[in-house]
N, C-alpha and C. Protein backbone atom coordinates (compact mmCIF):
# COMPACT_ATOMS: atom_id res chain seq x y z
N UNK A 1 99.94 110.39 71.87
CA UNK A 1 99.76 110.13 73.28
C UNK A 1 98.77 108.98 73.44
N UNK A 2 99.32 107.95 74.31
CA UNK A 2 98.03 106.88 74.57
C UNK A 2 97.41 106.97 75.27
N UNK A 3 95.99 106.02 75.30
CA UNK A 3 94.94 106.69 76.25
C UNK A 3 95.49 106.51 77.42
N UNK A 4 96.28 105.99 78.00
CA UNK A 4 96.54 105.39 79.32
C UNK A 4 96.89 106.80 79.76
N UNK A 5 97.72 107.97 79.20
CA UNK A 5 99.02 108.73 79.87
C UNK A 5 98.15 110.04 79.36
N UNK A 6 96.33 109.73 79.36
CA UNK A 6 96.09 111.07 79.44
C UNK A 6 95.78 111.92 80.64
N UNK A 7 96.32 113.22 80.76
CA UNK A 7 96.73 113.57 82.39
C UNK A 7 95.52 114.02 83.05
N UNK A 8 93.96 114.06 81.90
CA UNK A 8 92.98 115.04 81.77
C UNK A 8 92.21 113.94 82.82
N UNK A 9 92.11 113.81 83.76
CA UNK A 9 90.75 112.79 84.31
C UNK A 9 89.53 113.28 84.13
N UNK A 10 88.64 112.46 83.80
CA UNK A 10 86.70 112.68 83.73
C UNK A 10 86.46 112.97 84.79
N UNK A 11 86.43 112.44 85.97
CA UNK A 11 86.23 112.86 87.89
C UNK A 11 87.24 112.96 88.55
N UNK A 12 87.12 114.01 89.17
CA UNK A 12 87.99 114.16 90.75
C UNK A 12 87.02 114.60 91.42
N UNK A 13 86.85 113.85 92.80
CA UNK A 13 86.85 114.40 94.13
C UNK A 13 87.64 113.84 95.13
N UNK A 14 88.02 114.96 96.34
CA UNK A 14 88.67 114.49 97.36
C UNK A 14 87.67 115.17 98.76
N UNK A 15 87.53 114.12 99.56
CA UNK A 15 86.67 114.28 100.58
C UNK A 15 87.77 114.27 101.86
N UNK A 16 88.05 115.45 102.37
CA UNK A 16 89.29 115.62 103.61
C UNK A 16 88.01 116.19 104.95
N UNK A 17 88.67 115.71 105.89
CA UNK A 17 87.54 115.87 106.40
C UNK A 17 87.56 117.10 107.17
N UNK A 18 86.33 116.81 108.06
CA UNK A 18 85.07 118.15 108.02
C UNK A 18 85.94 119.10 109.27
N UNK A 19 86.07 120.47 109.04
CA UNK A 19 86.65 121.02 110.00
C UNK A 19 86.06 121.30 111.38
N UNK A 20 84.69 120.83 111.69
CA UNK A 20 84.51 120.32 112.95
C UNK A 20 85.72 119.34 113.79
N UNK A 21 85.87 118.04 112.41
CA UNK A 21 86.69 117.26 113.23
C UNK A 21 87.61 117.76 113.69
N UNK A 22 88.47 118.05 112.89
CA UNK A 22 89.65 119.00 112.70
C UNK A 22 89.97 119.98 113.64
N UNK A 23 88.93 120.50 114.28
CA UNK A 23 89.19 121.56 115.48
C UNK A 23 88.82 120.44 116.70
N UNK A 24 88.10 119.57 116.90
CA UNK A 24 87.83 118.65 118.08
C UNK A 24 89.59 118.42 118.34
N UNK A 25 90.05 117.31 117.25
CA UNK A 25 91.03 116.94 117.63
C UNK A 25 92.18 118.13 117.84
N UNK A 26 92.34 119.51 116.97
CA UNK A 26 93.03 119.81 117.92
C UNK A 26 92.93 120.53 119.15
N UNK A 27 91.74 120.83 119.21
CA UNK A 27 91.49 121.23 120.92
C UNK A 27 91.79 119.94 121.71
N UNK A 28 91.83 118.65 121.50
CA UNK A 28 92.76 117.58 122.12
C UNK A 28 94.21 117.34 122.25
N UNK A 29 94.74 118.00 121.30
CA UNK A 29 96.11 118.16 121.18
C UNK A 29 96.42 119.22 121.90
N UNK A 30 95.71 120.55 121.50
CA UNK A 30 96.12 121.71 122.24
C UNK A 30 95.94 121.35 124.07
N UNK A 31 95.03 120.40 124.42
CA UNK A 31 95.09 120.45 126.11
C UNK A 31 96.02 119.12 126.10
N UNK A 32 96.58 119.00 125.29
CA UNK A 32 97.73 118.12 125.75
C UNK A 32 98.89 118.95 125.89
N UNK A 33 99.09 119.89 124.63
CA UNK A 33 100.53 121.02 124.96
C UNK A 33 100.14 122.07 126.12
N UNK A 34 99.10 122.06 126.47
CA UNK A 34 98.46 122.80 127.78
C UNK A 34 99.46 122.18 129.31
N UNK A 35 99.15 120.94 128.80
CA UNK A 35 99.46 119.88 129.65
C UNK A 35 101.12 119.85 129.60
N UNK A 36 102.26 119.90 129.04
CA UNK A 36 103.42 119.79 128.87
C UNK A 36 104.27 121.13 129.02
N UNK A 37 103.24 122.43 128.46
CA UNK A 37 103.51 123.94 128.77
C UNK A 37 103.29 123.54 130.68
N UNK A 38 102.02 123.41 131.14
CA UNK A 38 102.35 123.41 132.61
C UNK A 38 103.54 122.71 133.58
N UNK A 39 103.94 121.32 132.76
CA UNK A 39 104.70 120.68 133.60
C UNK A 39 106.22 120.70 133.38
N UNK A 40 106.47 121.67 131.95
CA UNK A 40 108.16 121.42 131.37
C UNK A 40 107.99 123.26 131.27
N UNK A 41 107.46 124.12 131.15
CA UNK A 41 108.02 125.03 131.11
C UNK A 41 107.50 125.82 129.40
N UNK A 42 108.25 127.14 129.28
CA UNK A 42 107.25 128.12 127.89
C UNK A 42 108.34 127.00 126.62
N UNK A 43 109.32 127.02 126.60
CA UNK A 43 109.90 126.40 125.56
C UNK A 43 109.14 124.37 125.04
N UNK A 44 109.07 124.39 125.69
CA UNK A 44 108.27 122.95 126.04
C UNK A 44 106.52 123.28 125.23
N UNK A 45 106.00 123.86 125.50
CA UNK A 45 104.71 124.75 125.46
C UNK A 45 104.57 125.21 124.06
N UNK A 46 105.55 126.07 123.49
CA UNK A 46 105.81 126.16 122.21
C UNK A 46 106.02 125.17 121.51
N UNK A 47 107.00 124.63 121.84
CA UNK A 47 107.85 123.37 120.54
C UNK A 47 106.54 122.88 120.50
N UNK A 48 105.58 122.48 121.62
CA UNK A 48 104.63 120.83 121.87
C UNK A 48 103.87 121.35 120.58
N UNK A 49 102.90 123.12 120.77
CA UNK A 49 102.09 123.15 120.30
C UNK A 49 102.38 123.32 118.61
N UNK A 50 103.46 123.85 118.65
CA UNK A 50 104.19 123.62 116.68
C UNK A 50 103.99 122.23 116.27
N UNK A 51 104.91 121.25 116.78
CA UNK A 51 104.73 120.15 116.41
C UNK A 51 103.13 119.63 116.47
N UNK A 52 102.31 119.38 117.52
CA UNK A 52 100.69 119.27 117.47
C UNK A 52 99.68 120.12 116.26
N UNK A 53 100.02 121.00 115.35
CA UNK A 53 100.03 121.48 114.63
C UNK A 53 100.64 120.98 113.21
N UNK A 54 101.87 120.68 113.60
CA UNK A 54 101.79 120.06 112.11
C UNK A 54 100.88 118.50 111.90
N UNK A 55 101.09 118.15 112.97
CA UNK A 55 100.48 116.85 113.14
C UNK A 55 99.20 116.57 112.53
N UNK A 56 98.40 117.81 113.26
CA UNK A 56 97.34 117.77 112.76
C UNK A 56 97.00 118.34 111.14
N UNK A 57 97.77 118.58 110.30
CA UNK A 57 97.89 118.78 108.61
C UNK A 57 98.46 117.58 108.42
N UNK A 58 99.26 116.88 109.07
CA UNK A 58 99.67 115.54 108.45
C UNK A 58 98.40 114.65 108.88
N UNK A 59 96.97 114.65 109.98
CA UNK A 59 96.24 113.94 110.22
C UNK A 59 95.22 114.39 108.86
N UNK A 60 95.20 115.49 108.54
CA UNK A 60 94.25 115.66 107.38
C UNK A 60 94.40 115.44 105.97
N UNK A 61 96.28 116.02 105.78
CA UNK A 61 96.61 114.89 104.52
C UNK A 61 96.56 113.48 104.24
N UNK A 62 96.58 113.10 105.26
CA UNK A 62 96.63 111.20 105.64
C UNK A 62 94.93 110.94 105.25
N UNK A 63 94.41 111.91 105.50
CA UNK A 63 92.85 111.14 105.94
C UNK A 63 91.86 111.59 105.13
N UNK A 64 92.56 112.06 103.79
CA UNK A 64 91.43 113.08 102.79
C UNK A 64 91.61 111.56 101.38
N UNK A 65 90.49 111.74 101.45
CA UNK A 65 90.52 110.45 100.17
C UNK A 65 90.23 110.97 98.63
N UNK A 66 91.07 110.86 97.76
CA UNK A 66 91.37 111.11 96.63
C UNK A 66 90.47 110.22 95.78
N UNK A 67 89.58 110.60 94.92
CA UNK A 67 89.27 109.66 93.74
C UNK A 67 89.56 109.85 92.90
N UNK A 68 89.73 109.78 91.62
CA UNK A 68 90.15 110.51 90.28
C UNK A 68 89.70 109.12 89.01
N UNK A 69 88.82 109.04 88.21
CA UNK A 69 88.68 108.91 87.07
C UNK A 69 89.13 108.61 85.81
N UNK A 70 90.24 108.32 84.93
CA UNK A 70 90.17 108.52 84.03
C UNK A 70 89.61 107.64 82.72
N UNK A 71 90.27 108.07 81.57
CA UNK A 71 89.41 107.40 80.14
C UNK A 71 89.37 105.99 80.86
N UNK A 72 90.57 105.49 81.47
CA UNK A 72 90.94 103.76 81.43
C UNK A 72 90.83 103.70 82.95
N UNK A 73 91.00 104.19 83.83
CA UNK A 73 91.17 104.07 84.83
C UNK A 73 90.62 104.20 86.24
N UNK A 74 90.04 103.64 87.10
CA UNK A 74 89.80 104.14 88.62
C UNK A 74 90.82 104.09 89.83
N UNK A 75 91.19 105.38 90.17
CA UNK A 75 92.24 105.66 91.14
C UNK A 75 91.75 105.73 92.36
N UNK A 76 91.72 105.50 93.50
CA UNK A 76 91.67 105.66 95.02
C UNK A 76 93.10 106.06 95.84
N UNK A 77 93.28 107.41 96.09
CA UNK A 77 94.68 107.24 96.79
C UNK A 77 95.38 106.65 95.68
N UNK A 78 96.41 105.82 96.50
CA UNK A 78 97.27 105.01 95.63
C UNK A 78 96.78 103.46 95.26
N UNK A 79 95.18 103.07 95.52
CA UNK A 79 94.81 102.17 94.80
C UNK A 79 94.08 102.25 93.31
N UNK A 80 94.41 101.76 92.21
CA UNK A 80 93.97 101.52 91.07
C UNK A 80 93.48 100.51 90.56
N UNK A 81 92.54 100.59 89.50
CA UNK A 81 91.65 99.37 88.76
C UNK A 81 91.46 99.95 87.37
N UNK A 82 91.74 99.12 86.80
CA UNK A 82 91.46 99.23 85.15
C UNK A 82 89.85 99.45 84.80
N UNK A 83 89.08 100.53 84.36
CA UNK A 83 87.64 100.49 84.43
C UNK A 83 87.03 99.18 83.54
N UNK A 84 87.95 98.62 82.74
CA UNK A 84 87.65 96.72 81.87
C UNK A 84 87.04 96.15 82.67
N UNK A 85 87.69 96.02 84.16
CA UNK A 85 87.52 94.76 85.19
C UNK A 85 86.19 95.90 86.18
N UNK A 86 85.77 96.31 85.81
CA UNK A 86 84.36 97.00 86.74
C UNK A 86 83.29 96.39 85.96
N UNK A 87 82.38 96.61 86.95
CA UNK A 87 81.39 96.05 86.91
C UNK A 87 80.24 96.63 86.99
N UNK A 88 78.37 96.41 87.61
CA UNK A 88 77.99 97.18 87.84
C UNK A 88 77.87 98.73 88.96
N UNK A 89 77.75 99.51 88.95
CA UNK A 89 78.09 100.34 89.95
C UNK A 89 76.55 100.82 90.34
N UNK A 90 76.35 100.87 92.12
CA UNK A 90 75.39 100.87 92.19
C UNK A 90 75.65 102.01 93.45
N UNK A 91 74.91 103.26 93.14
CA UNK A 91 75.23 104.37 93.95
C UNK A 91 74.09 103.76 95.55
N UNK A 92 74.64 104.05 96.58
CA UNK A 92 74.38 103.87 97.66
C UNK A 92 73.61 105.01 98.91
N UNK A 93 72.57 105.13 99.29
CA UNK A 93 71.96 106.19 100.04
C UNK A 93 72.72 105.78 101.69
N UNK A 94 72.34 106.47 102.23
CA UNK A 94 72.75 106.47 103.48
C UNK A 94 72.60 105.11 104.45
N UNK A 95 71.54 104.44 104.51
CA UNK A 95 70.82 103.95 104.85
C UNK A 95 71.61 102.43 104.71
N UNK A 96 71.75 102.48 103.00
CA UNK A 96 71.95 101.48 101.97
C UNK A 96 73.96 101.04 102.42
N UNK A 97 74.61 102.26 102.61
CA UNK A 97 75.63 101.98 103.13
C UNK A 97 76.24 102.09 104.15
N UNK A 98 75.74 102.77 105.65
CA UNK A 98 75.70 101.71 106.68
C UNK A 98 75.41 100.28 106.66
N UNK A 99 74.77 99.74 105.58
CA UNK A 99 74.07 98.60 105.97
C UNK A 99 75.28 97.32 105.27
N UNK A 100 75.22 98.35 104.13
CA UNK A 100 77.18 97.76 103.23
C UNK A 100 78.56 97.65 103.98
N UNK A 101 78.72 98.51 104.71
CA UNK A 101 79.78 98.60 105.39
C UNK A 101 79.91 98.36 106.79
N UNK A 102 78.71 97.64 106.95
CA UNK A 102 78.51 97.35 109.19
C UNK A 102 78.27 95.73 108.47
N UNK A 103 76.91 95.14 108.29
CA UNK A 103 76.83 93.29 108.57
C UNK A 103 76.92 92.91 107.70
N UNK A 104 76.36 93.57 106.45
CA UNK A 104 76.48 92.75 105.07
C UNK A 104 78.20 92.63 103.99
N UNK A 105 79.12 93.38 104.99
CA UNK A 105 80.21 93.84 104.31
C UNK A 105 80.93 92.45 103.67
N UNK A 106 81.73 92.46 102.83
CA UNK A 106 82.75 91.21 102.36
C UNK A 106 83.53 91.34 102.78
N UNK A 107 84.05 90.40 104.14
CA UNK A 107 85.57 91.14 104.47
C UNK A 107 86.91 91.21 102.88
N UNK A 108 86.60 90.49 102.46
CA UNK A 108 87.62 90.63 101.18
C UNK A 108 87.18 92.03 100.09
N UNK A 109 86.31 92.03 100.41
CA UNK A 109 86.20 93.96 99.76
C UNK A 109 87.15 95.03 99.93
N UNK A 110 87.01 95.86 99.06
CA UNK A 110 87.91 96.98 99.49
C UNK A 110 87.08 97.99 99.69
N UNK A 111 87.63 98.54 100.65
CA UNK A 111 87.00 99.61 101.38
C UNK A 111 87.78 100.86 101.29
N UNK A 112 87.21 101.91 100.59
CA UNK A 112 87.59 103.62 100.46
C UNK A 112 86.91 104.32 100.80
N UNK A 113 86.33 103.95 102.53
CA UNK A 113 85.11 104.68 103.12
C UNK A 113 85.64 105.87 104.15
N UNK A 114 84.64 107.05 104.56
CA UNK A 114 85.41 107.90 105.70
C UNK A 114 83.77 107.91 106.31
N UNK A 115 84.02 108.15 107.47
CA UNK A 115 82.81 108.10 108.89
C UNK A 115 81.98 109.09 108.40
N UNK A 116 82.67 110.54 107.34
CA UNK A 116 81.81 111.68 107.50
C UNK A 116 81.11 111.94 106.63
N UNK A 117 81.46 111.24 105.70
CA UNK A 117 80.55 110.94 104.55
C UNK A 117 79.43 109.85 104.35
N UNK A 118 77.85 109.90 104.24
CA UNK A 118 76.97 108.79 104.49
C UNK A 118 76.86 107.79 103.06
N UNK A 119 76.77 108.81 101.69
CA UNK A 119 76.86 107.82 100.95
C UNK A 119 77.72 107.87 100.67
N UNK A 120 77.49 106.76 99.34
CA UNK A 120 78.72 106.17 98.21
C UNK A 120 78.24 105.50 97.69
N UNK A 121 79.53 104.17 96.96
CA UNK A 121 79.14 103.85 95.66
C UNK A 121 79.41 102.06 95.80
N UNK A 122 79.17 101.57 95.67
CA UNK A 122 79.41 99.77 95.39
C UNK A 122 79.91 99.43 94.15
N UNK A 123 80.86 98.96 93.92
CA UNK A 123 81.37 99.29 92.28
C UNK A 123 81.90 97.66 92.38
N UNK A 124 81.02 96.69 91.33
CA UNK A 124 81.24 95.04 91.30
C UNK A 124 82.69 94.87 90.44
N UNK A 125 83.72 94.39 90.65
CA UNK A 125 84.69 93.88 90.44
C UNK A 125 84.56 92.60 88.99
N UNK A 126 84.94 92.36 88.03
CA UNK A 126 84.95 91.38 87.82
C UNK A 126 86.09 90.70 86.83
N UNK A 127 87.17 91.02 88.01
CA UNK A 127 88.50 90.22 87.60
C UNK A 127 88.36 88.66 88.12
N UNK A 128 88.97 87.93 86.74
CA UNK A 128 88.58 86.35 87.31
C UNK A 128 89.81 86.38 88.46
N UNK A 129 90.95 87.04 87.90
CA UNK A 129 92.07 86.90 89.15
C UNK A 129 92.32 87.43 90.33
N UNK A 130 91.34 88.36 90.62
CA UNK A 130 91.25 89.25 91.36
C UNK A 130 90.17 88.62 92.91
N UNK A 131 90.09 88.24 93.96
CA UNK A 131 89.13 87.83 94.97
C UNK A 131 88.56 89.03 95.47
N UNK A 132 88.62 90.16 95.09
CA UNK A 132 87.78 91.40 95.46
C UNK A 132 86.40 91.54 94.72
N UNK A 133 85.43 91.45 95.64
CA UNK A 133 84.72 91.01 94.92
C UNK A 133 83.54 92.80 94.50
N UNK A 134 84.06 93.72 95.79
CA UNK A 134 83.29 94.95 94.88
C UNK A 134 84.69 95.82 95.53
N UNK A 135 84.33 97.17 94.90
CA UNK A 135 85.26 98.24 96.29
C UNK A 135 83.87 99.30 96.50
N UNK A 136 83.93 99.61 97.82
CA UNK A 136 82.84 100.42 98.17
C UNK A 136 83.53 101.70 98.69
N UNK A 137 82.94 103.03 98.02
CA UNK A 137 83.46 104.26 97.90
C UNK A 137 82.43 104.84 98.68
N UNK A 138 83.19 105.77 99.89
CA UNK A 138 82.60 107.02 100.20
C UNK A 138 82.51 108.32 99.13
N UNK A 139 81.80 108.91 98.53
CA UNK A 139 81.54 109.32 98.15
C UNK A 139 80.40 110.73 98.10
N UNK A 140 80.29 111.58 97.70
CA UNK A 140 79.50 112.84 97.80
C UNK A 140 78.71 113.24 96.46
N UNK A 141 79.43 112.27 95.51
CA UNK A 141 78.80 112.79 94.43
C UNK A 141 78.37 111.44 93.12
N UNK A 142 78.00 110.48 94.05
CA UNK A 142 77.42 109.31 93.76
C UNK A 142 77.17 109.11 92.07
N UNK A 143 76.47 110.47 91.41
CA UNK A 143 75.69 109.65 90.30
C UNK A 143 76.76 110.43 89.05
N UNK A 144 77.81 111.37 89.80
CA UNK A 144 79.04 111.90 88.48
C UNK A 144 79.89 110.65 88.43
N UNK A 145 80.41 110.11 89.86
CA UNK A 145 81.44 109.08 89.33
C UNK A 145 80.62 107.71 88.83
N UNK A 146 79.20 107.30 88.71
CA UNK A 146 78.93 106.22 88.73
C UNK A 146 79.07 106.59 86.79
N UNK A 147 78.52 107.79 86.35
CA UNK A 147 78.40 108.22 84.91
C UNK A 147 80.11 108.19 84.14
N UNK A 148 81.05 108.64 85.49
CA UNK A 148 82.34 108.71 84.61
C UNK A 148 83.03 107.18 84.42
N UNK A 149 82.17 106.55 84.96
CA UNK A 149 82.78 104.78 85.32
C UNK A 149 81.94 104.29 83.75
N UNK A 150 81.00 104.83 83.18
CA UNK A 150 80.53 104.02 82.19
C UNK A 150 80.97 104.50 81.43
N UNK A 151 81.34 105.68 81.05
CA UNK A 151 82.03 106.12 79.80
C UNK A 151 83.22 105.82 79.76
């Protein structure tokens, strides 16, 4: 087996977000099928609030960010980087990445950030072919993936 196709990753986390949000928005949805139950009737009312329901599992599958690790590899979702072309990785406090991701940002960066998470990670790029010059990760567990990126 080559190292590439080993299935074992060094890190996973996935950060889906916080079920505060998750009930805001659908108490927004729900006074919308509130809203369609009053003006179309109980069948209307039902269907709205099923469908607003799935919606909202398809808003949380859509919006949960995947990292995963391996021997060779850094995965985001469905973005990847060979860990060769990384660079230094510099874990980020709260403070440190608002400040990364609001004025000092690269618009040519890649960004794998979510609102509900404060830190993360700055991870320097250094493909000559590549114009990305870091990707900056939301993150929760800053100093496991910065350790699984050097090994």
């Amino acid at each position: 087996m080559s190292e590439s196709s080993l299935p074992n990753p060094i890190f996973r986390e996935s950060l889906a977000p916080p079920v505060w949000l998750l009930g805001f928005i659908y108490f927004l949805l729900a006074s919308l099928a509130l809203s369609i139950w009053a003006a179309l009737g109980d069948s209307a009312g039902v269907i709205s609030i099923l469908f607003f329901t799935v919606l909202l599992l398809v808003i949380r599958s859509k919006s949960t960010l995947h990292i995963e690790v391996t021997h060779n590899e850094l995965t985001i979702n469905r973005a990847h980087i060979e860990k060769k072309f990384l660079g230094e990785v510099k874990q980020l406090d709260s403070a440190q990445m608002r400040t990364t991701r609001g004025r000092n940002a690269d618009p040519a960066s890649f960004l794998a950030i979510r609102f509900w998470v404060s830190q993360g990670v700055k991870i320097e790029v250094k493909d000559s072919k590549d114009s990305t010059p870091y990707w900056l990760i939301s993150t929760k567990k800053g100093n496991q993936l910065a350790k699984a990126l050097k090994d």
